[in-house]
Protein backbone atom coordinates (compact mmCIF):
# COMPACT_ATOMS: atom_id res chain seq x y z
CA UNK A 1 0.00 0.00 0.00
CA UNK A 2 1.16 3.39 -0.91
CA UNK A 3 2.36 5.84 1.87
CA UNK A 4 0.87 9.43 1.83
CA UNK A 5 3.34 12.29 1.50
CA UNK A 6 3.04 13.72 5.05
CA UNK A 7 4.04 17.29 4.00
CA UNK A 8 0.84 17.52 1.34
CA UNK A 9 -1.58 16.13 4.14
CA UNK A 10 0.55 18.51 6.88
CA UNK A 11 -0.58 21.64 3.72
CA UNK A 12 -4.05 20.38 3.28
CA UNK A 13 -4.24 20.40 7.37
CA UNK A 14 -3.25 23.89 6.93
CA UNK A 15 -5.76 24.79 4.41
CA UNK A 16 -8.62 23.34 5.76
CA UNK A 17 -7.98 25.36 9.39
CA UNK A 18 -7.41 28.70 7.66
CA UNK A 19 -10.86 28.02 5.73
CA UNK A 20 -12.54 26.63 8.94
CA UNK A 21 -11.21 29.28 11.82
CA UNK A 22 -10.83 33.04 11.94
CA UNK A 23 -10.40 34.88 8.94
CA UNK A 24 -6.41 35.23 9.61
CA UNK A 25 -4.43 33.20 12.30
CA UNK A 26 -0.79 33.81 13.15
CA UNK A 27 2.02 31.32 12.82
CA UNK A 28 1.92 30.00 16.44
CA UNK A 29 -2.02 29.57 16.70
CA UNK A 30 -1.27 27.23 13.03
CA UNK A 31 1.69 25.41 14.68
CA UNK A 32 -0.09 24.61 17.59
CA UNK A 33 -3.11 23.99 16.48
CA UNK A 34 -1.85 20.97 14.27
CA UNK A 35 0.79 20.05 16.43
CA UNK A 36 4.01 21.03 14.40
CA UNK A 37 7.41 22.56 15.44
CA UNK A 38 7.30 26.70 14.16
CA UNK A 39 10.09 25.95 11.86
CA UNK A 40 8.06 23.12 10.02
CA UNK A 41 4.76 25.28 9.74
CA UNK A 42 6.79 28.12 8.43
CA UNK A 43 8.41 25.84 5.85
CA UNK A 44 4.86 24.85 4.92
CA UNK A 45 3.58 28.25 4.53
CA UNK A 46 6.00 29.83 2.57
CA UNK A 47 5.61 27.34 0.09
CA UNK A 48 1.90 28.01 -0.19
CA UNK A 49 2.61 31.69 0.04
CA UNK A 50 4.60 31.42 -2.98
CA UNK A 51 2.11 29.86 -4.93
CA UNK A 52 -0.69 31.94 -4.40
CA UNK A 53 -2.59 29.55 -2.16
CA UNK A 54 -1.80 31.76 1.49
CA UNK A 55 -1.17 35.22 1.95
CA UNK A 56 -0.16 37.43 4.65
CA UNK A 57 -0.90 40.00 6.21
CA UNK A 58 1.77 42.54 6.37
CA UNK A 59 0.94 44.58 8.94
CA UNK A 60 -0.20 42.14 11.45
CA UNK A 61 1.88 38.90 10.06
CA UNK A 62 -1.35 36.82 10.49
CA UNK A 63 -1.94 34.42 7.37
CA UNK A 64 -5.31 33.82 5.52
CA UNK A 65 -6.62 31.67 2.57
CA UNK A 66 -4.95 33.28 -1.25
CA UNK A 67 -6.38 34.08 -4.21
CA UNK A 68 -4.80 31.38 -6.53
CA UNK A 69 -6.93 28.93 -4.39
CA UNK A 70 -10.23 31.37 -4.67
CA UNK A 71 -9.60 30.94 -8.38
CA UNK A 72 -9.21 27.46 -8.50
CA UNK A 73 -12.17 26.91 -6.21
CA UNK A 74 -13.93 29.51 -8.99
CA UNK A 75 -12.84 27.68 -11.93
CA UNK A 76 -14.27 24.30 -10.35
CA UNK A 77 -17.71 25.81 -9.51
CA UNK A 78 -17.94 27.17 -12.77
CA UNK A 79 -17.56 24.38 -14.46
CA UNK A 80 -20.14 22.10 -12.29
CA UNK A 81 -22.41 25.05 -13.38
CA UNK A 82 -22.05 24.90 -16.83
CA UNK A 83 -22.74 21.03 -16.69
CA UNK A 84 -25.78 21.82 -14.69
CA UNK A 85 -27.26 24.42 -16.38
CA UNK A 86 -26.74 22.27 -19.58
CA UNK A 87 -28.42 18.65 -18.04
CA UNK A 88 -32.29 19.93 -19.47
CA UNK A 89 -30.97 21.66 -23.30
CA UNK A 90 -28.34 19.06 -24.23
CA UNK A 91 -31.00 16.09 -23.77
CA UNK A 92 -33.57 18.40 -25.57
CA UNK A 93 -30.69 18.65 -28.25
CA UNK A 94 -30.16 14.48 -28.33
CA UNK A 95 -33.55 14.04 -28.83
CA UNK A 96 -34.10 16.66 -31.39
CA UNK A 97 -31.25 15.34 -33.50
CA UNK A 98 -31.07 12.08 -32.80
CA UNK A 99 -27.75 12.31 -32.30
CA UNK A 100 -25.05 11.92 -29.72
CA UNK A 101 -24.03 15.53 -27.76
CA UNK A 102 -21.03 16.67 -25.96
CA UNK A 103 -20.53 19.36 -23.60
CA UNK A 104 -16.41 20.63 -23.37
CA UNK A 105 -14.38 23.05 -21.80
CA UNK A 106 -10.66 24.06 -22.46
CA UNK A 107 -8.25 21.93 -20.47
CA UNK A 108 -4.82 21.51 -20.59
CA UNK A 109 -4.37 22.49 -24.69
CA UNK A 110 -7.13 20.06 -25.38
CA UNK A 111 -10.74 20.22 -24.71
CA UNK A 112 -12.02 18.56 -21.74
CA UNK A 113 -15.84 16.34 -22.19
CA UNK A 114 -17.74 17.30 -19.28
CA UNK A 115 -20.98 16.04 -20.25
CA UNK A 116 -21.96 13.29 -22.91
CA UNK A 117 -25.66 12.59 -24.04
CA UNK A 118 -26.11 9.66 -25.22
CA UNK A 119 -27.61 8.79 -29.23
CA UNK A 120 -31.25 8.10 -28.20
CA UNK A 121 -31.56 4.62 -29.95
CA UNK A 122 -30.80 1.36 -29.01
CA UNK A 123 -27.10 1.30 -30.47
CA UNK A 124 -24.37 0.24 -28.02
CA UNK A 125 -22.06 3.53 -26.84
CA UNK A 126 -19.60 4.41 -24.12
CA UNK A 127 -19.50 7.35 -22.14
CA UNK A 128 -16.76 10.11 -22.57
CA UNK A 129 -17.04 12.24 -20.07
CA UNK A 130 -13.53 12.77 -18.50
CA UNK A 131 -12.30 12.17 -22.52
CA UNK A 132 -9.87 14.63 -24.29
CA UNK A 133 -10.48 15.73 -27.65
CA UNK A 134 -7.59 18.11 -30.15
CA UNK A 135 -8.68 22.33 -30.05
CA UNK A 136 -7.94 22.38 -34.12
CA UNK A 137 -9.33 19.47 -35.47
CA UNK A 138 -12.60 19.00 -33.17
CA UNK A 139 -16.42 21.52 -33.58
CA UNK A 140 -15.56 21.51 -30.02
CA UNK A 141 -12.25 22.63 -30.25
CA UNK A 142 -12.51 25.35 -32.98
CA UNK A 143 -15.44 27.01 -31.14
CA UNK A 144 -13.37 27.59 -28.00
CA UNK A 145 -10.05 28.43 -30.37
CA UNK A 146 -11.88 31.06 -31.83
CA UNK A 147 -14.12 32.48 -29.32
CA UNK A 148 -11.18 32.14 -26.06
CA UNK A 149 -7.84 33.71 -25.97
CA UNK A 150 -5.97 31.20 -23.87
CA UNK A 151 -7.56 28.58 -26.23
CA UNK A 152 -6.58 30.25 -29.33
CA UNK A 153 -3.22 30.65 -28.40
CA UNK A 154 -2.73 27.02 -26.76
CA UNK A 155 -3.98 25.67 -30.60
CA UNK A 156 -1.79 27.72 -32.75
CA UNK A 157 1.58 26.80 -30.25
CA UNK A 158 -0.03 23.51 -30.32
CA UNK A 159 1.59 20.34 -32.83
CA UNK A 160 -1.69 20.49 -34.81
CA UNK A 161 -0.71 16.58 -36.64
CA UNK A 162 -3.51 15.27 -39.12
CA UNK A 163 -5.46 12.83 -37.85
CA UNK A 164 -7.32 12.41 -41.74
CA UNK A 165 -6.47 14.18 -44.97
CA UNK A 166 -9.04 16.47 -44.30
CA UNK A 167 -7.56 18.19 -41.67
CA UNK A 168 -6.59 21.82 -41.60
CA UNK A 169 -2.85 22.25 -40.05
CA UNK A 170 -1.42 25.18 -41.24
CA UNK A 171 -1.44 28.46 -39.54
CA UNK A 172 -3.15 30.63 -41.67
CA UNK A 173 -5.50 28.60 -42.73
CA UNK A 174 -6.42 27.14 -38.90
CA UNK A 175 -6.96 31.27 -38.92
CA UNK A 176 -9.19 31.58 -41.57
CA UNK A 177 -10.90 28.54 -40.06
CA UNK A 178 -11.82 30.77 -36.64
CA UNK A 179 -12.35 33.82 -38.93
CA UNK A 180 -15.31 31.91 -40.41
CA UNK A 181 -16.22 29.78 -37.56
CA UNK A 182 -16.65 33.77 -35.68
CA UNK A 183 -18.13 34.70 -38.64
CA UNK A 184 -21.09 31.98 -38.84
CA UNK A 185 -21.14 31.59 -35.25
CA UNK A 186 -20.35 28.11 -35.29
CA UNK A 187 -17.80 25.51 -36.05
CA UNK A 188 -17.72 22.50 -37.94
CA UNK A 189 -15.78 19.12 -38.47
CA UNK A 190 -16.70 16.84 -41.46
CA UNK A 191 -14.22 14.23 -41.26
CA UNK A 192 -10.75 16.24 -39.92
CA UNK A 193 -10.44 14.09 -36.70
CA UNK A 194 -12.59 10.58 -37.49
CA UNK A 195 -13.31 8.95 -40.79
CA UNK A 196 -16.77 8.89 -41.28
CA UNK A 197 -17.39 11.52 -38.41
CA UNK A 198 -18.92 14.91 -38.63
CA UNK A 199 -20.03 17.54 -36.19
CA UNK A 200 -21.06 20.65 -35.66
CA UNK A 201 -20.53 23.14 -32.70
CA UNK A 202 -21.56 26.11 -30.57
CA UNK A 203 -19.71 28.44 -27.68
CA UNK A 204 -21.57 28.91 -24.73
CA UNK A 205 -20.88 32.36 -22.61
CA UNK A 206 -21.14 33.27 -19.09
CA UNK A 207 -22.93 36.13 -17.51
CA UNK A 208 -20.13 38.25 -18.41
CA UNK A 209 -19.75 37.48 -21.65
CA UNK A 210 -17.14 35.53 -21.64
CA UNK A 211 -16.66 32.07 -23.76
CA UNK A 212 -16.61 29.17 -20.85
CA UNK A 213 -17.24 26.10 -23.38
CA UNK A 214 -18.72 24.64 -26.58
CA UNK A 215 -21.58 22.41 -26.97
CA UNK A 216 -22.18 20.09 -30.38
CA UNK A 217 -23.57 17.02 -32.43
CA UNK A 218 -21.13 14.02 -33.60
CA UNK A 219 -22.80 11.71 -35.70
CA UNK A 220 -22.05 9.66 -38.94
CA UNK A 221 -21.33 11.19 -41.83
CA UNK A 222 -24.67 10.73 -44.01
CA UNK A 223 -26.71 11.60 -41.17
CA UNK A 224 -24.99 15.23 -40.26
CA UNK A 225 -24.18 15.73 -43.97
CA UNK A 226 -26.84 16.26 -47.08
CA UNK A 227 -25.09 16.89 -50.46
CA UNK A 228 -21.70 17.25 -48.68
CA UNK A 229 -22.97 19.50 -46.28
CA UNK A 230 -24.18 20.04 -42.75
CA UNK A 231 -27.63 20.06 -42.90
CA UNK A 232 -28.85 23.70 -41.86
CA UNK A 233 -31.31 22.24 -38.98
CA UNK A 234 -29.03 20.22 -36.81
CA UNK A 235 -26.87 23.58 -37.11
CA UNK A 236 -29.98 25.98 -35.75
CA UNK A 237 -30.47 23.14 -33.05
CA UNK A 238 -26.98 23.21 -32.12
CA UNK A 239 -26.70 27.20 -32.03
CA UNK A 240 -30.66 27.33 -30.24
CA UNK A 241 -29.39 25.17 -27.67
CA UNK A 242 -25.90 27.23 -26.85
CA UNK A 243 -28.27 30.08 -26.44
CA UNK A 244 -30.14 28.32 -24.07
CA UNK A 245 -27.72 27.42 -21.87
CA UNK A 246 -25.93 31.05 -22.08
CA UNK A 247 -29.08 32.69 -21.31
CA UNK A 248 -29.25 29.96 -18.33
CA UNK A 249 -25.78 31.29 -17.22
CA UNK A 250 -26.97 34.59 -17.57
CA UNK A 251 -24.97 35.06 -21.22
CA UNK A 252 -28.20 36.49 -22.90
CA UNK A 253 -28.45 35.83 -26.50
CA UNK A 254 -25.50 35.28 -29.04
């Protein structure tokens, strides 16, 4: 069985009695309270004061919780809201297209699948929540490349390899990609990650303003496509139901 790194669960002590007690507490109420030698809770909190998750005071020396760890906490909650305010629109969306729907968010130069809708038929499917997909190949991906800053410059640093023939690598045209996927207010993949794949995709904003993920349709081929092209009606449903969920998140209409 593995061992537990005492000086993380010695931090997390830390954390949890500056979020529990008074607002600030001072050095020796910290070392006493969890039983550790000054020198060892000092060593512990300059470490967290360095990255953001304690600060101190400086006129009293007392320490309280930091903002990195307020932002963290932030990004977390937002997220849980998204997929929450989503639940009701994305099945609305799955049944309305008949197709399967996926909810992501930017993560680590890739986009994150925080909610997954099943296809509603009887076909056998796995669940891909927790799955990563590429920011310049994906619906998913363009919509947040084009619509978030941090995205858009994680996916043009990013090695954007083809994963079919169809898929658009170079810079300036990944840029003319976002220019049009701005443009239309949507993005689209017809077979640039998955032979035989196509989907379609639409950013989702917070209440102030700002893109916090993309919601689409992947499906087959000649169900998404007609004539070579995405039919216009899973695109409206796919765009409705972004709006939806914005307006849910306070995001009013896009």
């Amino acid at each position: 069985m593995a061992r537990n790194i005492q000086s993380l669960e010695r931090a997390a002590a830390m954390l949890r009695l500056l979020a529990g007690g008074e607002r600030r507490l001072g050095l020796s109420d910290i070392a006493s309270s969890l039983g550790l030698a000054k020198g060892t809770a000092h060593g512990i909190l300059r470490t967290l004061q360095q990255e953001g998750f304690v600060e101190q005071d400086d006129a009293s020396g007392r320490y309280q919780l930091g903002a990195e760890l307020l932002r963290l906490g932030t990004t977390y909650l937002d997220v849980h809201e998204l997929r929450a305010r989503a639940l009701v629109w994305t099945d609305d969306l799955a049944r309305s297209s008949g197709e399967s729907v996926y909810l992501g968010v930017l993560h680590q130069q890739g986009v994150l699948i925080v909610h997954h809708v099943f296809r509603p038929d009887d076909s056998r499917q796995v669940l891909e929540i927790g799955a990563m997909q590429p920011l310049h190949s994906t619906a998913l991906g363009k919509v947040l490349s084009a619509y978030d800053p941090v995205a858009h410059s994680e996916a043009l640093e990013a090695d954007r390899k083809p994963f079919t023939d169809r898929t658009v690598c170079g810079p300036e045209e990944f840029e003319h990609l976002l220019d049009l996927t701005r443009a239309r207010g949507y993005a689209a993949d017809v077979e640039e990650t998955w032979e035989g794949v196509a989907s379609v995709a639409a950013p989702i904003h917070d209440r102030r303003r700002m893109p916090v993920g993309s919601v689409g349709i992947t499906g087959a081929v000649e169900r998404l496509c007609r004539d070579g092209e995405l039919r216009p009606e899973l695109i409206a449903a796919v765009r409705d139901c972004a709006r939806a969920v914005s307006r849910d998140l306070g995001g009013g209409r896009f």
